[in-house]
N, C-alpha and C. Protein backbone atom coordinates (compact mmCIF):
# COMPACT_ATOMS: atom_id res chain seq x y z
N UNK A 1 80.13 150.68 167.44
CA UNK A 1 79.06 149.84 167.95
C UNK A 1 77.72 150.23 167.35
N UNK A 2 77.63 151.48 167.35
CA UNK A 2 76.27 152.08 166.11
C UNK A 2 76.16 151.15 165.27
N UNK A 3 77.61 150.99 164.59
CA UNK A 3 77.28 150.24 163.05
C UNK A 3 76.45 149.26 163.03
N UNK A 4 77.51 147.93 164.01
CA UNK A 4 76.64 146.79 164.08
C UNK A 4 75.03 146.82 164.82
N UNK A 5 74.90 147.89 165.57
CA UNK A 5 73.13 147.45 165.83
C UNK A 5 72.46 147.75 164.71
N UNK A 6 72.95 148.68 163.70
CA UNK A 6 72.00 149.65 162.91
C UNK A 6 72.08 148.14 162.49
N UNK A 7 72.98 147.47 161.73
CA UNK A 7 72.96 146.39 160.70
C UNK A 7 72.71 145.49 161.34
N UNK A 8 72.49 145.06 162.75
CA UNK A 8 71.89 143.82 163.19
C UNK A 8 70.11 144.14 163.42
N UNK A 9 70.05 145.16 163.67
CA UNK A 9 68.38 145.90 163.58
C UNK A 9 68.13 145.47 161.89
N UNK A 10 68.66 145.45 161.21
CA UNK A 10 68.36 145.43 159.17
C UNK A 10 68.28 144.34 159.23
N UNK A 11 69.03 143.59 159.51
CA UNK A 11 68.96 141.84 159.72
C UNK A 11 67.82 141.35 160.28
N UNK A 12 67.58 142.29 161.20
CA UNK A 12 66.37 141.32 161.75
C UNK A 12 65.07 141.46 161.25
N UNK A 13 65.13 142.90 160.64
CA UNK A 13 63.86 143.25 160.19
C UNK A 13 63.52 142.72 158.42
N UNK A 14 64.94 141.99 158.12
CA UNK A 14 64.78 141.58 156.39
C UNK A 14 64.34 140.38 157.23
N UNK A 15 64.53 139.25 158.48
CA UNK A 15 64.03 138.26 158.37
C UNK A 15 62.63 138.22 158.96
N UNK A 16 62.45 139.28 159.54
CA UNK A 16 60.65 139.22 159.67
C UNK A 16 59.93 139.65 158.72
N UNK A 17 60.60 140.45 157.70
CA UNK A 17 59.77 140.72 156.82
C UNK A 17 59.64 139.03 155.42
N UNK A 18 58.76 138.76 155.24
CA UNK A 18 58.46 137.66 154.62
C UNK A 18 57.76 137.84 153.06
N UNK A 19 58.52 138.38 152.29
CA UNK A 19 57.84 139.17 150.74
C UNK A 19 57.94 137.74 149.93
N UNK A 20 56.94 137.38 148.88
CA UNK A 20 57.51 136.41 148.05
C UNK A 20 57.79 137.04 146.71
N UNK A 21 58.41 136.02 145.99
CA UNK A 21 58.54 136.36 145.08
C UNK A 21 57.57 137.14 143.78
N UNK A 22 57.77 138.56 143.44
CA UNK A 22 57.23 138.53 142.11
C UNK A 22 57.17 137.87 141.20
N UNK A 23 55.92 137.29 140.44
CA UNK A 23 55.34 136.21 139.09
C UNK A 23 56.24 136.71 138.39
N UNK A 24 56.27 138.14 137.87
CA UNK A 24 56.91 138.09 136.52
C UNK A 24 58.85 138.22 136.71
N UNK A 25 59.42 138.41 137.82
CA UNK A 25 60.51 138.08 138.16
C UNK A 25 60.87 136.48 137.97
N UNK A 26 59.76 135.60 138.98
CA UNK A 26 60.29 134.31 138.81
C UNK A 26 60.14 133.44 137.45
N UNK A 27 58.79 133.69 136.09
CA UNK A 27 59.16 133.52 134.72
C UNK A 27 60.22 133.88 133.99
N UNK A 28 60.79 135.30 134.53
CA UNK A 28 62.23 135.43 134.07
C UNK A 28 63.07 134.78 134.24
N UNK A 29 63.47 134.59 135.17
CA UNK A 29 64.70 133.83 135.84
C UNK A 29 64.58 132.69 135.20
N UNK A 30 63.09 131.88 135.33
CA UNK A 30 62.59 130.00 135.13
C UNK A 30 63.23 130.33 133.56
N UNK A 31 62.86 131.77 132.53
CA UNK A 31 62.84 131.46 130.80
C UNK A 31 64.78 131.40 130.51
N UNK A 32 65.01 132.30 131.57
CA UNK A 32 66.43 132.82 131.16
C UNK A 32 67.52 131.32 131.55
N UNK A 33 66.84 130.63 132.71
CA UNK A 33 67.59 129.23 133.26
C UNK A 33 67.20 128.42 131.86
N UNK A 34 65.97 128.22 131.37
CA UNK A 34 65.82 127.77 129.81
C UNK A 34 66.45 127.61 128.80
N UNK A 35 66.84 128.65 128.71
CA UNK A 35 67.96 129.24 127.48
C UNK A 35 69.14 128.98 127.83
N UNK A 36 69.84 128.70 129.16
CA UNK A 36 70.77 128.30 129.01
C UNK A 36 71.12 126.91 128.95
N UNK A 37 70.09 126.67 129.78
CA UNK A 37 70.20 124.58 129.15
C UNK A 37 70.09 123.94 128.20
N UNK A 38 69.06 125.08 127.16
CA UNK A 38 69.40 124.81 125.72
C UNK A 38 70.43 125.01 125.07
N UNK A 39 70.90 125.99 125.55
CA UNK A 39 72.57 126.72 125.22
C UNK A 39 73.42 125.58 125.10
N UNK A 40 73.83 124.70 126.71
CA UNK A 40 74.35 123.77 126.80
C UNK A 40 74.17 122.58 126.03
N UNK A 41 72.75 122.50 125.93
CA UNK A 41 72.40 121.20 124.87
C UNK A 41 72.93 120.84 123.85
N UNK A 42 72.86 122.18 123.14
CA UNK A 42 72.86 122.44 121.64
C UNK A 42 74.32 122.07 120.99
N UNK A 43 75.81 121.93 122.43
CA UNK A 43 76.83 122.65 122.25
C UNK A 43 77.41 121.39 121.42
N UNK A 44 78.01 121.05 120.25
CA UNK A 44 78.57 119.84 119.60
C UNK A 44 79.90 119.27 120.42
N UNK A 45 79.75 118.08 120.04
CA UNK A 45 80.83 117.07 120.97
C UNK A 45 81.55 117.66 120.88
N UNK A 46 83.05 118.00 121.70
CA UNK A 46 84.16 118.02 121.46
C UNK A 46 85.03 116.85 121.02
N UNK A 47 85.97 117.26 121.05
CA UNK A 47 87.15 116.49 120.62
C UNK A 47 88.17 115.93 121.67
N UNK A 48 89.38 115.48 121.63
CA UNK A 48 90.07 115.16 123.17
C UNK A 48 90.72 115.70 123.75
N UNK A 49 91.45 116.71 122.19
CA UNK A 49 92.52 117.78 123.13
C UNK A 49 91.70 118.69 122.96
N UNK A 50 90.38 119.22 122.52
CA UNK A 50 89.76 120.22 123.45
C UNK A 50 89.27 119.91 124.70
N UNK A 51 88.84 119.17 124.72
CA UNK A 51 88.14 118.24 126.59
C UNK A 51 89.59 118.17 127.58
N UNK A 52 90.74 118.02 126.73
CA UNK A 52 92.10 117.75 127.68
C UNK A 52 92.22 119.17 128.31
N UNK A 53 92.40 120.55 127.32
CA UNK A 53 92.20 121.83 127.40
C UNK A 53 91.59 122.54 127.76
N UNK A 54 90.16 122.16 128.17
CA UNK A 54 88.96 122.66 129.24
C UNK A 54 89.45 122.02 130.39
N UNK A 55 89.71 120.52 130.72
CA UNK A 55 90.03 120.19 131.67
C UNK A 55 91.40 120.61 132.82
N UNK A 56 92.10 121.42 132.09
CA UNK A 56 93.29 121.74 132.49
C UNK A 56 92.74 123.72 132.59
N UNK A 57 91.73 123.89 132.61
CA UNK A 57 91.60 125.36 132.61
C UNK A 57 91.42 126.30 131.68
N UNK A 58 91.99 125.69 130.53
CA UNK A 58 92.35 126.65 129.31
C UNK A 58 93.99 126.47 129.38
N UNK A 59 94.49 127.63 128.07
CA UNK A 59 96.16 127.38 127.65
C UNK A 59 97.06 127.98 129.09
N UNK A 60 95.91 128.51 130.17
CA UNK A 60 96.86 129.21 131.07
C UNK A 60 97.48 127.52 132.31
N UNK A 61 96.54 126.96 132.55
CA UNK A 61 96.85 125.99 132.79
C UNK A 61 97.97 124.76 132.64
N UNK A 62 97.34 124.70 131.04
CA UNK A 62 98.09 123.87 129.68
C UNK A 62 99.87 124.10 130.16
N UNK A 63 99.70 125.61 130.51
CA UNK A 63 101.18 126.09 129.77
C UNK A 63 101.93 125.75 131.32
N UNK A 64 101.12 126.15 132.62
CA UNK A 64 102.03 125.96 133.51
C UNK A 64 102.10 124.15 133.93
N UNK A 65 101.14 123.76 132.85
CA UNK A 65 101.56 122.35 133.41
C UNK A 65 102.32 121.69 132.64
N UNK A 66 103.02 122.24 131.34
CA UNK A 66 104.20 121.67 130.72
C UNK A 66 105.05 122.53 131.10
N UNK A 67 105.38 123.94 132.00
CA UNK A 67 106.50 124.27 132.47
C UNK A 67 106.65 123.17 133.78
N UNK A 68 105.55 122.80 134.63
CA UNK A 68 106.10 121.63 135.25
C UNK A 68 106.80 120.70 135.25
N UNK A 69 106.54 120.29 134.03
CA UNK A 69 106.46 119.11 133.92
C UNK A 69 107.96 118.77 133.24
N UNK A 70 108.58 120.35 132.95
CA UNK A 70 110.02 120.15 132.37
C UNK A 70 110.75 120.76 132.93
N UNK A 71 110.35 121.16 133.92
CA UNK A 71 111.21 121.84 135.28
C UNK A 71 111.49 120.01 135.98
N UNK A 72 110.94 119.95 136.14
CA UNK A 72 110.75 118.29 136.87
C UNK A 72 111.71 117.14 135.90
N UNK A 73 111.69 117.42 134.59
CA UNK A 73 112.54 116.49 134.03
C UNK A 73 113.74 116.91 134.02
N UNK A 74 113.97 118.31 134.25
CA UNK A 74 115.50 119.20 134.67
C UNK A 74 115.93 118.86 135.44
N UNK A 75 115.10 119.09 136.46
CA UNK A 75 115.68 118.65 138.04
C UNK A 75 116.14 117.42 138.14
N UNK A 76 115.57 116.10 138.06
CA UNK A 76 115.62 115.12 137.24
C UNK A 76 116.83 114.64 137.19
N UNK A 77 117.29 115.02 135.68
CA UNK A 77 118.21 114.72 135.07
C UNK A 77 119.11 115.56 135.20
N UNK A 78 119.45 116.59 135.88
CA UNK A 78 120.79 117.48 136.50
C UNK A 78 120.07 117.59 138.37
N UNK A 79 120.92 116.69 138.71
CA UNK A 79 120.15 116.49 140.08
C UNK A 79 121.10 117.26 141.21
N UNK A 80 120.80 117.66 142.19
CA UNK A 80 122.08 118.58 142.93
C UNK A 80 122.96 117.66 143.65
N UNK A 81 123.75 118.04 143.95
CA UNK A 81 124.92 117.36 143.94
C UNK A 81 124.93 116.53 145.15
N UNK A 82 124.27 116.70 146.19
CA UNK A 82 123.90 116.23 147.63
C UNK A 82 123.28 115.09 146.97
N UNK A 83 122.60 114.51 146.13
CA UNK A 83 121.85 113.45 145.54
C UNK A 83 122.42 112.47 144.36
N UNK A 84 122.64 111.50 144.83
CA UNK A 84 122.81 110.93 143.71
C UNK A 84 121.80 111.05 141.98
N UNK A 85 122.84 110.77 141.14
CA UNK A 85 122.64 111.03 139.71
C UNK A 85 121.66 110.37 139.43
N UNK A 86 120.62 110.01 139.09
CA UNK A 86 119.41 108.94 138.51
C UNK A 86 119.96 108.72 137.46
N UNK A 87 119.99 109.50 136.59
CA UNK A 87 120.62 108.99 135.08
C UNK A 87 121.75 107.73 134.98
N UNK A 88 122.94 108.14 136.19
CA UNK A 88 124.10 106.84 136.44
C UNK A 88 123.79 106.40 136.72
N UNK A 89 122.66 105.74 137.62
CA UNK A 89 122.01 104.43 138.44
C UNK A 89 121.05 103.72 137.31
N UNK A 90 120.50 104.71 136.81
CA UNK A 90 119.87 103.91 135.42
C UNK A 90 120.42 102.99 134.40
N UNK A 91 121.75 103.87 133.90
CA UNK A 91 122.30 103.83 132.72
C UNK A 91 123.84 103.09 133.16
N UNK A 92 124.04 102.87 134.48
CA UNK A 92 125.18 102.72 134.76
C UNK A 92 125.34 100.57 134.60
N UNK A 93 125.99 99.98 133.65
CA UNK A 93 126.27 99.01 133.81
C UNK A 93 127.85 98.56 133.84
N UNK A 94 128.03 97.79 134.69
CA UNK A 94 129.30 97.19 134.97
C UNK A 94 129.51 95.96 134.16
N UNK A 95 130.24 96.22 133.20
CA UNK A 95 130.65 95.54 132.09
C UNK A 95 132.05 94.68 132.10
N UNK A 96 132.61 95.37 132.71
CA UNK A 96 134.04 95.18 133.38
C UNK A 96 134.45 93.90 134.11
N UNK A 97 135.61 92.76 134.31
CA UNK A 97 135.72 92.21 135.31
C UNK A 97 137.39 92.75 136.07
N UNK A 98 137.11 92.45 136.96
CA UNK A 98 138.65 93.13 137.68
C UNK A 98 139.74 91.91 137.44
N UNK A 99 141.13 91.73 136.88
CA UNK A 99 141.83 91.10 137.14
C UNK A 99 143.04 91.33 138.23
N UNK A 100 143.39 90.08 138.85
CA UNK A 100 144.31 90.68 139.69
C UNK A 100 145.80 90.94 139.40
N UNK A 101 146.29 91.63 139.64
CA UNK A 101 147.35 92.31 139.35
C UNK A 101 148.79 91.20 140.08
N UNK A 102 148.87 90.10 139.23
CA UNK A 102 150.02 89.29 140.29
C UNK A 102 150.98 89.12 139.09
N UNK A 103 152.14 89.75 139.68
CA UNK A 103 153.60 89.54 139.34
C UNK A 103 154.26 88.59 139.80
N UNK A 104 155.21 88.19 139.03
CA UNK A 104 156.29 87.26 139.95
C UNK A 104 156.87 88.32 140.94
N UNK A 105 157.40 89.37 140.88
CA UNK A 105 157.98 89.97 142.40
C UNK A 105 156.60 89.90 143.27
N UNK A 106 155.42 90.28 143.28
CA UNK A 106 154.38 90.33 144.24
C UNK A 106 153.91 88.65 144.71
N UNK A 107 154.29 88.05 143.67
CA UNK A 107 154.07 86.39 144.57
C UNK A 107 155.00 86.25 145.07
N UNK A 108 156.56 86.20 144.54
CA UNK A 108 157.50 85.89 145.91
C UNK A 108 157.53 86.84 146.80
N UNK A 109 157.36 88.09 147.00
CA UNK A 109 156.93 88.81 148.07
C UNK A 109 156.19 88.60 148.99
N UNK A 110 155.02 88.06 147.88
CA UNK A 110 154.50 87.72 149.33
C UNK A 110 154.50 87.03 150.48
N UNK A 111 155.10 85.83 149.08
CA UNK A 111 155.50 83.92 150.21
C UNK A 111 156.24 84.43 151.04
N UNK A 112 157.12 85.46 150.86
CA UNK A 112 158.80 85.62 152.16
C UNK A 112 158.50 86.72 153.41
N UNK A 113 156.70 86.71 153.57
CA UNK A 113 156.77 87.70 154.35
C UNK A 113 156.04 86.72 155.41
């Protein structure tokens, strides 16, 4: 319980105390914020797969988002067994017509029953 009064006593006394800023602190900061907006200015267009490659983080990104992305076409296309196949529902056409299987013993069979 010491702790927190000592540090709620510090708290209170940084907000009554009211210091402004040092001049030659805040020209620093204003020249050094300067330089970097020129920094930024200066920087030449990119290109698309660098803008694609910033946008994704860098290659650490890049890389786990094409292991995604082929984990996902795995899964996919070897689907577990509780699930139907996508690939056969895609690819599956019925080309086939059924004929029926009638004999002369299976027609008079049938008439005499």
């Amino acid at each position: 319980m010491d702790e927190n009064s000592d540090l709620n006593h510090l708290f209170l006394r940084a907000r009554q105390e009211n210091e402004p800023l040092p001049d030659a602190l805040a020209l620093r900061i204003l020249a050094d914020a300067e330089t970097v907006r020129l920094q930024r200015l200066q920087k030449s267009p990119q290109g698309f797969w660098a803008q694609a490659l910033d946008s994704f983080f860098g290659w650490q990104g890049m890389g786990g988002l094409a292991a995604a992305g082929i984990a996902g076409i795995w899964i996919g296309l070897t689907a577990p067994a509780f699930l139907p196949d996508p690939a056969t529902l895609l690819y599956s056409q019925s080309s086939g017509f059924e004929v029926a299987d009638m004999d002369l013993n299976t027609i008079f069979l049938e008439e005499g029953e």
